[in-house]
PDB file of N, CA and C in Angstrom:
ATOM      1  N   UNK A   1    -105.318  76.217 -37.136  1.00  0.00           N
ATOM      2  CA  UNK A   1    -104.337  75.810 -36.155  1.00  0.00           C
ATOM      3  C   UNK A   1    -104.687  74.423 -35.607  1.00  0.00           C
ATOM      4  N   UNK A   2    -105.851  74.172 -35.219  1.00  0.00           N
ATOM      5  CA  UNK A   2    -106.434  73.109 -35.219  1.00  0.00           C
ATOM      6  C   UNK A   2    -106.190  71.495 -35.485  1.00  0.00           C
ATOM      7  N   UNK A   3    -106.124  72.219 -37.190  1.00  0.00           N
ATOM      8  CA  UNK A   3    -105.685  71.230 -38.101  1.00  0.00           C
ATOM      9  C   UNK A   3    -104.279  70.705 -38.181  1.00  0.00           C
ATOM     10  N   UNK A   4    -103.116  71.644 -37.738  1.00  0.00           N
ATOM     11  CA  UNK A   4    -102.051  70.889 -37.279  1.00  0.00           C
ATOM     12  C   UNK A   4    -101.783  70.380 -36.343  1.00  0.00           C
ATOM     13  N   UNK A   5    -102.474  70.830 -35.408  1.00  0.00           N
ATOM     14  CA  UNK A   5    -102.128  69.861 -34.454  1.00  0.00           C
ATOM     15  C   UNK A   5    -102.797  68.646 -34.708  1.00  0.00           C
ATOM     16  N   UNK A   6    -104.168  68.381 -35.447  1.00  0.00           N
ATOM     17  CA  UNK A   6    -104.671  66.609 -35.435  1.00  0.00           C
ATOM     18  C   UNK A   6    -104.007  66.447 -36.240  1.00  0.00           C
ATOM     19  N   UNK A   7    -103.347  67.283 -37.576  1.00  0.00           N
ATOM     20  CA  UNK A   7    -102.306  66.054 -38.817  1.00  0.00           C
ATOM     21  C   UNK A   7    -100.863  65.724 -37.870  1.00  0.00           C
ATOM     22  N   UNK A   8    -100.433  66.546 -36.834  1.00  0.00           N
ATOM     23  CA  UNK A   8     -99.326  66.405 -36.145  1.00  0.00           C
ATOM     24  C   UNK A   8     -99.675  64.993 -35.274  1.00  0.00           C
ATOM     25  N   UNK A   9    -100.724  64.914 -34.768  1.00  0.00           N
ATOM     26  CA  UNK A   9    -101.299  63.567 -34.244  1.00  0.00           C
ATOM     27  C   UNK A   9    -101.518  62.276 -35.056  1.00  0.00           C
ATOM     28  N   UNK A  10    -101.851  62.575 -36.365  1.00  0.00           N
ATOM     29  CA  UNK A  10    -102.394  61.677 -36.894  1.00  0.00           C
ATOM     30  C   UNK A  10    -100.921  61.119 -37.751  1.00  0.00           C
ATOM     31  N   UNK A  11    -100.027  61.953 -37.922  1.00  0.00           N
ATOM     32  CA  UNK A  11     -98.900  61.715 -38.759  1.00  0.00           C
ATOM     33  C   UNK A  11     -97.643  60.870 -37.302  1.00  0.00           C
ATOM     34  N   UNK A  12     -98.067  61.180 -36.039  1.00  0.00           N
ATOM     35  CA  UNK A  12     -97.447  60.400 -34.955  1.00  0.00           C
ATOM     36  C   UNK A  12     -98.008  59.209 -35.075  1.00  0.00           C
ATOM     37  N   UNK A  13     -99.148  59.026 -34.515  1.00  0.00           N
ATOM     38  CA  UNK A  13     -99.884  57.798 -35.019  1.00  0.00           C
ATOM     39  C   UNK A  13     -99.103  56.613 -36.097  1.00  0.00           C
ATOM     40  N   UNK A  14     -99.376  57.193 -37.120  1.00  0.00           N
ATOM     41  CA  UNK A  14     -98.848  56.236 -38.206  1.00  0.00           C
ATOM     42  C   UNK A  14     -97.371  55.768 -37.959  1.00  0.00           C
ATOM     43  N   UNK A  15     -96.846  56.698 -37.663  1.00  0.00           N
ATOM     44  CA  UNK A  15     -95.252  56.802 -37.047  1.00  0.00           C
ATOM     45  C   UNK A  15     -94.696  55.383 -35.760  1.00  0.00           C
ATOM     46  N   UNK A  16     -96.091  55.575 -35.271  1.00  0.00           N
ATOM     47  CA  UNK A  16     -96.280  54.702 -33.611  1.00  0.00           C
ATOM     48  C   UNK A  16     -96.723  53.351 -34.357  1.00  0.00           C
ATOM     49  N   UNK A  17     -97.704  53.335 -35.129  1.00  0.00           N
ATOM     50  CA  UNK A  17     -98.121  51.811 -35.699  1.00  0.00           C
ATOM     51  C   UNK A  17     -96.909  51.163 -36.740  1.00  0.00           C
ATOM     52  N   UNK A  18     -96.313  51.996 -37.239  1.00  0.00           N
ATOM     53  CA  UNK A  18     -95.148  51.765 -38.195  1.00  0.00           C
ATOM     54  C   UNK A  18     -93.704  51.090 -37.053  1.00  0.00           C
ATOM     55  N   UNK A  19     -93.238  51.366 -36.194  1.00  0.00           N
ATOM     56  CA  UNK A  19     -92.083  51.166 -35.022  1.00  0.00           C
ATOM     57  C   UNK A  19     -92.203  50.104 -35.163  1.00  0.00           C
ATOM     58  N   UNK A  20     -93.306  48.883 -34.712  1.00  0.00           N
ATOM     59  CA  UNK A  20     -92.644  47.751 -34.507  1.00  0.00           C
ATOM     60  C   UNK A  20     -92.065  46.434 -35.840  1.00  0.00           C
ATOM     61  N   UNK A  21     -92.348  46.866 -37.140  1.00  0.00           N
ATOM     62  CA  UNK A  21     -92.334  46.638 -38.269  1.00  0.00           C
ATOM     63  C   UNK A  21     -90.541  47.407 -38.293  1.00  0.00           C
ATOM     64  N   UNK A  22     -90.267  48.938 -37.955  1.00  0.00           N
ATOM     65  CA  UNK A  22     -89.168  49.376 -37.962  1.00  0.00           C
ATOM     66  C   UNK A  22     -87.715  48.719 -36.815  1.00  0.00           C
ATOM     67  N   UNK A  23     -88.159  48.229 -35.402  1.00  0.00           N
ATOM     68  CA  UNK A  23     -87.418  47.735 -34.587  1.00  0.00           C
ATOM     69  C   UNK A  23     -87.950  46.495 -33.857  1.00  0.00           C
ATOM     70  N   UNK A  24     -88.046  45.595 -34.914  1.00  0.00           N
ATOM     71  CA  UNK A  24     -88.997  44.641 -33.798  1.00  0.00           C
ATOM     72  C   UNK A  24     -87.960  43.715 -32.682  1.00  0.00           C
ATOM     73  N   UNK A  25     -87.014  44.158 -32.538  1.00  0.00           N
ATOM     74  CA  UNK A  25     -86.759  44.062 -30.838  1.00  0.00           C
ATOM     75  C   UNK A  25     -87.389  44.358 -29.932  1.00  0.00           C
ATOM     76  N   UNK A  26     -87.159  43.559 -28.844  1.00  0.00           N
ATOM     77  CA  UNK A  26     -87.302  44.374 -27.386  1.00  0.00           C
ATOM     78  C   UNK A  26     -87.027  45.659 -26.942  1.00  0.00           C
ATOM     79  N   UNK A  27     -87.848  46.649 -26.717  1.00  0.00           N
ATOM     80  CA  UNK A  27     -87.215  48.155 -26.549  1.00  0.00           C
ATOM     81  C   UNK A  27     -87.221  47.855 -24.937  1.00  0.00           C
ATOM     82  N   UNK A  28     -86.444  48.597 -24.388  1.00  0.00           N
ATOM     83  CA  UNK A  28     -85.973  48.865 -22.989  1.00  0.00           C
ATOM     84  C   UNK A  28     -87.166  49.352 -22.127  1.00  0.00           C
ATOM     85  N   UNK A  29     -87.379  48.877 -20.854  1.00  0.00           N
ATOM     86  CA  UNK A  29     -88.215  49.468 -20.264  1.00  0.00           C
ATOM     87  C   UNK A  29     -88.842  51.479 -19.933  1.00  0.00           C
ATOM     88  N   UNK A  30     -89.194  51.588 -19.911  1.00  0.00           N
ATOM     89  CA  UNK A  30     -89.320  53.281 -19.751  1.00  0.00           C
ATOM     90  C   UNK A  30     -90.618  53.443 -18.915  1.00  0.00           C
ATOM     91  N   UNK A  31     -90.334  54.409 -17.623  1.00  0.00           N
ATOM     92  CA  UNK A  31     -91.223  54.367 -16.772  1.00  0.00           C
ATOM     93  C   UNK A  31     -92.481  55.367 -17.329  1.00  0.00           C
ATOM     94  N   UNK A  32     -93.605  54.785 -16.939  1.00  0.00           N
ATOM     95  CA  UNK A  32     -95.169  54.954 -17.403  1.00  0.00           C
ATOM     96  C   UNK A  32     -94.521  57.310 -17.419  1.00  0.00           C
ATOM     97  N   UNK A  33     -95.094  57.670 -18.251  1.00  0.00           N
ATOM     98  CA  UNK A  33     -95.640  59.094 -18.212  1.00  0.00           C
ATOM     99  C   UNK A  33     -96.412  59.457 -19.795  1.00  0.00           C
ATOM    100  N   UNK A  34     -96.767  61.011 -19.612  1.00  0.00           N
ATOM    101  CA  UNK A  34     -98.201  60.936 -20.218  1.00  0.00           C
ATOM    102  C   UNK A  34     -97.586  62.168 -21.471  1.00  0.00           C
ATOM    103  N   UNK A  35     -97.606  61.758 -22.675  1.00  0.00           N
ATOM    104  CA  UNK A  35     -96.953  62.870 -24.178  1.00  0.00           C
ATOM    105  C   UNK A  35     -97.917  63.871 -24.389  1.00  0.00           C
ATOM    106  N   UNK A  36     -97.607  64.902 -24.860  1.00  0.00           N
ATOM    107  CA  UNK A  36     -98.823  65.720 -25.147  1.00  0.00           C
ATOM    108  C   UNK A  36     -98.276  66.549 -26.664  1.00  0.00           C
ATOM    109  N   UNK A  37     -98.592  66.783 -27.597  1.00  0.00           N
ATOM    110  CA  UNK A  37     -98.380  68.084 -28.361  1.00  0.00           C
ATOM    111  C   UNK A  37     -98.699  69.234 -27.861  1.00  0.00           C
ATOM    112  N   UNK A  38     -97.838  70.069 -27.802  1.00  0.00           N
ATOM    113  CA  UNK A  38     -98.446  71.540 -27.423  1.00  0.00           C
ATOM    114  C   UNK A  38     -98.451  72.916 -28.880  1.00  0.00           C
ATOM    115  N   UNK A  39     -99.934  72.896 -28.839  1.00  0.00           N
ATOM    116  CA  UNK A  39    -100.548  74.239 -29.708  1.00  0.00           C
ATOM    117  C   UNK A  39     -99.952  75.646 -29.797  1.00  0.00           C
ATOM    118  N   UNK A  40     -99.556  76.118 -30.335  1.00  0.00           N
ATOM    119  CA  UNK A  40     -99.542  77.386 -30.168  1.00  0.00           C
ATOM    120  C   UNK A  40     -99.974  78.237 -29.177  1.00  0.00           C
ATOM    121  N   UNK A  41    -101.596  77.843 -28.718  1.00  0.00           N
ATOM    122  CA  UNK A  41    -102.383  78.248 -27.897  1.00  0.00           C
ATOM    123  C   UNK A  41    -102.121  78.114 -26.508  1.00  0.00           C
ATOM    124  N   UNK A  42    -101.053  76.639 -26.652  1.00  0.00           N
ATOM    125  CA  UNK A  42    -100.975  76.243 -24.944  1.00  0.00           C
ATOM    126  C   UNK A  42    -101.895  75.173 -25.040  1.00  0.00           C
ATOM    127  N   UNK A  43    -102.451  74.689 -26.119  1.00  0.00           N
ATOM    128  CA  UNK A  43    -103.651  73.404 -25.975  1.00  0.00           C
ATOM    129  C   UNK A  43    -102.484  71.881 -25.802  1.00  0.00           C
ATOM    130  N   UNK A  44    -103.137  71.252 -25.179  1.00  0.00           N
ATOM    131  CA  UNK A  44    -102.052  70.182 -25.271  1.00  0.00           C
ATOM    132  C   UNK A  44    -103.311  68.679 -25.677  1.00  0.00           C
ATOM    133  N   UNK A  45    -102.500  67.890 -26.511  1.00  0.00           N
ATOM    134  CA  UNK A  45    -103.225  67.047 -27.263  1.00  0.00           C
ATOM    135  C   UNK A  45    -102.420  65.764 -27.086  1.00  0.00           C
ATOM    136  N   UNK A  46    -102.888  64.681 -26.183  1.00  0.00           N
ATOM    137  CA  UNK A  46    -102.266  63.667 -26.085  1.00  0.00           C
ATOM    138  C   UNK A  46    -101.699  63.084 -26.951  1.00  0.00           C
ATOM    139  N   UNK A  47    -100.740  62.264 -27.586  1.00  0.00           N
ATOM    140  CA  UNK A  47     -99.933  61.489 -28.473  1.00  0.00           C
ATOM    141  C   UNK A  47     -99.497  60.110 -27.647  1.00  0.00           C
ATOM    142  N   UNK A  48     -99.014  59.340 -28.644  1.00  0.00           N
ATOM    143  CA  UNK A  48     -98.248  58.159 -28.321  1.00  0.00           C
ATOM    144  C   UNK A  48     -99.427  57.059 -27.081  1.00  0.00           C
ATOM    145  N   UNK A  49     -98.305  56.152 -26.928  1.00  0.00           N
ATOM    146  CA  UNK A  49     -99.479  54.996 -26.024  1.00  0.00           C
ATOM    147  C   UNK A  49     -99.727  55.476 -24.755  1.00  0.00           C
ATOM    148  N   UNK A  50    -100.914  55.277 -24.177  1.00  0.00           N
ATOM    149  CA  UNK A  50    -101.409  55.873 -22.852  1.00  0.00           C
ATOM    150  C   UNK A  50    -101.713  55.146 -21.856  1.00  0.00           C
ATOM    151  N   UNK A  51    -100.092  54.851 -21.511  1.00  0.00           N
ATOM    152  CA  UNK A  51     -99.487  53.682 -20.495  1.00  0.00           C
ATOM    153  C   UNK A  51     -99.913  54.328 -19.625  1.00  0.00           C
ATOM    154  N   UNK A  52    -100.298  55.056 -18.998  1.00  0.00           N
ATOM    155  CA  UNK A  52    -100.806  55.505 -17.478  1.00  0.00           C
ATOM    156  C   UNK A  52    -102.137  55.270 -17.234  1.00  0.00           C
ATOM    157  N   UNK A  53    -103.041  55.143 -18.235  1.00  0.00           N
ATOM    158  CA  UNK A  53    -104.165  54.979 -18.316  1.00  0.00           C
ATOM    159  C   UNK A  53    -104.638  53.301 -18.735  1.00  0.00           C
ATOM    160  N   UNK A  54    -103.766  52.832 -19.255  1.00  0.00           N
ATOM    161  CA  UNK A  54    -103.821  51.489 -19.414  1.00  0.00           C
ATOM    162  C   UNK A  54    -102.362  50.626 -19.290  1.00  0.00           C
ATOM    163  N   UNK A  55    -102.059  49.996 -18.503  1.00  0.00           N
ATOM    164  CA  UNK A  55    -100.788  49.385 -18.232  1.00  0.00           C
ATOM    165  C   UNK A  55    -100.128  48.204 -19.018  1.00  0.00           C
ATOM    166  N   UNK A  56    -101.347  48.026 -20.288  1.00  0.00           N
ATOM    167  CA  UNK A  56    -101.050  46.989 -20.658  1.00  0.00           C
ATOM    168  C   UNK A  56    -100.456  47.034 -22.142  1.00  0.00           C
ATOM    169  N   UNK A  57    -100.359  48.614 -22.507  1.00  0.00           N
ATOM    170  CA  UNK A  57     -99.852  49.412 -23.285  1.00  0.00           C
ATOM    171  C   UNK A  57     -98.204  49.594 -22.889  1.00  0.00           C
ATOM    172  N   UNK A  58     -97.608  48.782 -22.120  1.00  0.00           N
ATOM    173  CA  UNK A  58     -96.338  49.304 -21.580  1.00  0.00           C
ATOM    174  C   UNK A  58     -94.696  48.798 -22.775  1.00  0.00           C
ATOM    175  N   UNK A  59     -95.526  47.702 -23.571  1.00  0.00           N
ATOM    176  CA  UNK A  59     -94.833  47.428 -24.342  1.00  0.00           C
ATOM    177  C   UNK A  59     -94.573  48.396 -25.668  1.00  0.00           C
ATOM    178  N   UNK A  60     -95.881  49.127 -25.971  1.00  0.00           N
ATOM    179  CA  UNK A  60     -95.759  49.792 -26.959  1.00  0.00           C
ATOM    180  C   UNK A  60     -95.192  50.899 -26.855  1.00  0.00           C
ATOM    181  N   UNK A  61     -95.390  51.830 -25.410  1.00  0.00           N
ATOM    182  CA  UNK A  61     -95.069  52.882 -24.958  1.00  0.00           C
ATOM    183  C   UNK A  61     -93.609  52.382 -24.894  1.00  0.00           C
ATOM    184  N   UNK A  62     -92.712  51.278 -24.642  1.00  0.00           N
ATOM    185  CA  UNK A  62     -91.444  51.446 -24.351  1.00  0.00           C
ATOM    186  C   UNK A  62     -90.861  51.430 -26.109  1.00  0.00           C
ATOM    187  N   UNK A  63     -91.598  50.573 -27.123  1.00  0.00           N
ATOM    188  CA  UNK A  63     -91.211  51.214 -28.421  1.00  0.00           C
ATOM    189  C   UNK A  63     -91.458  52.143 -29.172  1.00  0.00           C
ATOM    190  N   UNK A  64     -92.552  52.862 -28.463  1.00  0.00           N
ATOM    191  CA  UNK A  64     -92.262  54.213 -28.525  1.00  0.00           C
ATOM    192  C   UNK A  64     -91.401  55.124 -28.300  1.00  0.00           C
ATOM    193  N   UNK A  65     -90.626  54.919 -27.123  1.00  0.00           N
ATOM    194  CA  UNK A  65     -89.435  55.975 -26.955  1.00  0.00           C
ATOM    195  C   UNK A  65     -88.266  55.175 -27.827  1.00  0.00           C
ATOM    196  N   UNK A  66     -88.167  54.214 -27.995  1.00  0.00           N
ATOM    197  CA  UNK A  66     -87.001  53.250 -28.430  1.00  0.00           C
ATOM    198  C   UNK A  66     -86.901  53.754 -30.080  1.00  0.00           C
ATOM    199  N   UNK A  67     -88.124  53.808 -30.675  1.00  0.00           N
ATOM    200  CA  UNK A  67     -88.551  54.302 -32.146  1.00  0.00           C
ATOM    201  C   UNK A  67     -88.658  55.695 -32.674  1.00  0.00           C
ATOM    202  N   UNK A  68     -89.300  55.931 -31.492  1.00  0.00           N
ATOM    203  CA  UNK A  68     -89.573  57.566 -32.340  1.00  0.00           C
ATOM    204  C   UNK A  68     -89.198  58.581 -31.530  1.00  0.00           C
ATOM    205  N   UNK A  69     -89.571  58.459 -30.084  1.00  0.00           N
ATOM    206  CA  UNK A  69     -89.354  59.569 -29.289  1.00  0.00           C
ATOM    207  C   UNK A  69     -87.981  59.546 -28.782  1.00  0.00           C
ATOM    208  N   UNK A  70     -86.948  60.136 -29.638  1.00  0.00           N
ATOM    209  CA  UNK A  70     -85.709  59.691 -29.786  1.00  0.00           C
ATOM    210  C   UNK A  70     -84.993  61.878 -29.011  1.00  0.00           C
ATOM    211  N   UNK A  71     -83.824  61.725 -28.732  1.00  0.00           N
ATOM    212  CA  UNK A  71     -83.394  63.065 -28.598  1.00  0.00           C
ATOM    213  C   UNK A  71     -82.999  63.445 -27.373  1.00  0.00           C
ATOM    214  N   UNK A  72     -83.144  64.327 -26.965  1.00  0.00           N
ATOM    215  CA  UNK A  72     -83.766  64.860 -25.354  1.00  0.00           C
ATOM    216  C   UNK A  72     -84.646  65.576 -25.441  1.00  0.00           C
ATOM    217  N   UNK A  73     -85.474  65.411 -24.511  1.00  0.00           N
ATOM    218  CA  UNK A  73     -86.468  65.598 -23.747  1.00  0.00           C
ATOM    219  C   UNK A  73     -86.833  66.844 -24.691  1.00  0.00           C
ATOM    220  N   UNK A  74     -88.319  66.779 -24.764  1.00  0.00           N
ATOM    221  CA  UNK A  74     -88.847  67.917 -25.333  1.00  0.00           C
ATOM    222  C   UNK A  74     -88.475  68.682 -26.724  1.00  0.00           C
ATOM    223  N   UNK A  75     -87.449  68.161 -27.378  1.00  0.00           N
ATOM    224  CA  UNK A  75     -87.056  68.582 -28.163  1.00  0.00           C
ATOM    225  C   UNK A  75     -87.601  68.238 -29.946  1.00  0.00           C
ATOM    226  N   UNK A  76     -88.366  67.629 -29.929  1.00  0.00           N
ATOM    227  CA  UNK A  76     -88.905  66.382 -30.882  1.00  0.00           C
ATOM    228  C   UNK A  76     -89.131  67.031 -32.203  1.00  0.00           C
ATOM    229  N   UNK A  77     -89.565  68.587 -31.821  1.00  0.00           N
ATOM    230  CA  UNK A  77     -90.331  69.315 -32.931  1.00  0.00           C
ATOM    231  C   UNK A  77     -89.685  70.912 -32.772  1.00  0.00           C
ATOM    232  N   UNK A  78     -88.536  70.970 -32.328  1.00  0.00           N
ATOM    233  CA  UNK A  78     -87.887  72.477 -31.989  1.00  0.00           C
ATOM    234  C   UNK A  78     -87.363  72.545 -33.724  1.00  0.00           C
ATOM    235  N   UNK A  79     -87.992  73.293 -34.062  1.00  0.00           N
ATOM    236  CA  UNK A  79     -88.043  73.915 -35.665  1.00  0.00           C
ATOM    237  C   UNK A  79     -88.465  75.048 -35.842  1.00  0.00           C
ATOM    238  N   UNK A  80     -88.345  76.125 -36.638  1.00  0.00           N
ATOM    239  CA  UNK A  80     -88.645  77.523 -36.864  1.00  0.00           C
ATOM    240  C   UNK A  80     -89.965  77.662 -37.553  1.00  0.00           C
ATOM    241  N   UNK A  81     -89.913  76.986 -38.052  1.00  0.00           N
ATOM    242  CA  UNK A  81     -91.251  76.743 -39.175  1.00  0.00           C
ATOM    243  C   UNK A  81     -92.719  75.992 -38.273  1.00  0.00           C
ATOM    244  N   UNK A  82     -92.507  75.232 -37.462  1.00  0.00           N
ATOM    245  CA  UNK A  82     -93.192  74.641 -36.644  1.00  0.00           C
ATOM    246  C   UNK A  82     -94.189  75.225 -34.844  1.00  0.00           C
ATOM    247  N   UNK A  83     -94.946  75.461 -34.977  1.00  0.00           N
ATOM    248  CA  UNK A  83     -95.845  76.201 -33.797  1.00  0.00           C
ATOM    249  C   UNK A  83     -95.918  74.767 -33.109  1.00  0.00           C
ATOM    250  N   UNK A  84     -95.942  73.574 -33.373  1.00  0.00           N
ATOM    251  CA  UNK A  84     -96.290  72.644 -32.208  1.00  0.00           C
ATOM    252  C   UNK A  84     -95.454  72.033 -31.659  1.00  0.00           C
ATOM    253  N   UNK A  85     -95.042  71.971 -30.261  1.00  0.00           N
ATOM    254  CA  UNK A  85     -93.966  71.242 -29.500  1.00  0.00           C
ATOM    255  C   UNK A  85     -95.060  70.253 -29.023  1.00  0.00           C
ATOM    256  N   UNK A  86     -94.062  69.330 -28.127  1.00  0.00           N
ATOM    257  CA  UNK A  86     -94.335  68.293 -27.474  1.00  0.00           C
ATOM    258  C   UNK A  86     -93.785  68.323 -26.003  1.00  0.00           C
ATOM    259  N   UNK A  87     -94.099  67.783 -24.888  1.00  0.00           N
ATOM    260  CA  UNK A  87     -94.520  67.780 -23.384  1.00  0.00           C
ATOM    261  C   UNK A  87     -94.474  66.559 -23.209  1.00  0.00           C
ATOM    262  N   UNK A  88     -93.595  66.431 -22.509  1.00  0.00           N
ATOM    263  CA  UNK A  88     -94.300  65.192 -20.928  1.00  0.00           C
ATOM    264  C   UNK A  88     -94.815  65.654 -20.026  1.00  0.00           C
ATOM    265  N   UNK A  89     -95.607  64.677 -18.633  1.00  0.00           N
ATOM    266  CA  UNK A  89     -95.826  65.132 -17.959  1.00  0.00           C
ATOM    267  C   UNK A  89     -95.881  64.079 -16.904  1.00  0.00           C
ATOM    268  N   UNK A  90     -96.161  63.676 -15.639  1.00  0.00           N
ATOM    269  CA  UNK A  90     -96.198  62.893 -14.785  1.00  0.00           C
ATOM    270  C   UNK A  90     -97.609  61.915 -15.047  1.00  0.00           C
ATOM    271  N   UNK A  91     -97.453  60.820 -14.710  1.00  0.00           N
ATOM    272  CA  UNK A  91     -99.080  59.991 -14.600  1.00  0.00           C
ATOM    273  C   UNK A  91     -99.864  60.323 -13.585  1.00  0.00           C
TER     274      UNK A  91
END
C-alpha cells in the first residue's frame, strides 16, 4: 500500500516538473494551502509545491492548480479502482 502511495507521489511529481513546459503562461494567483494524498489507511502524504512552507514556491504552486490540479475540489483521483484520494487543507 505503501508503494502506491510514493508511485502516486512520484508520478505527481513528474506531472508538477512537466506543467511549465505544458502551460508556460502565467497561471492565476491561488491562495497558499497545503495537498496531501490520502492512503487507504487515512495516511496523508504531502504532494505538489509547499507554498506554505516556503513562499517563494508561489509561482509554481499557482501552476500547479492551473496544470494539473484541475476539477473540483478533492476530486482528482475519485476512481473505483483507486484507494488514494487527495486533500487540502489550511496553512
Amino acid at each position: 500500500m505503501f508503494l502506491r502511495i510514493v508511485l502516486a507521489s512520484l508520478v505527481s511529481a513528474a506531472l508538477l516538473l512537466a506543467a511549465p513546459l505544458a502551460n508556460a503562461g502565467q497561471a492565476p494567483p491561488i491562495g497558499p494551502h497545503r495537498h496531501f494524498h490520502v492512503g487507504p489507511d487515512g495516511e496523508l502524504v504531502p504532494v505538489g509545491p509547499q507554498v506554505c512552507e516556503n513562499p517563494n514556491l508561489q509561482t509554481a504552486f499557482n501552476q500547479f492548480h492551473a496544470s494539473i490540479h484541475v476539477g473540483p475540489a478533492n476530486t482528482a483521483y475519485d476512481h473505483d479502482h483507486n484507494p488514494v484520494d487527495i486533500t487540502a487543507r489550511p496553512c
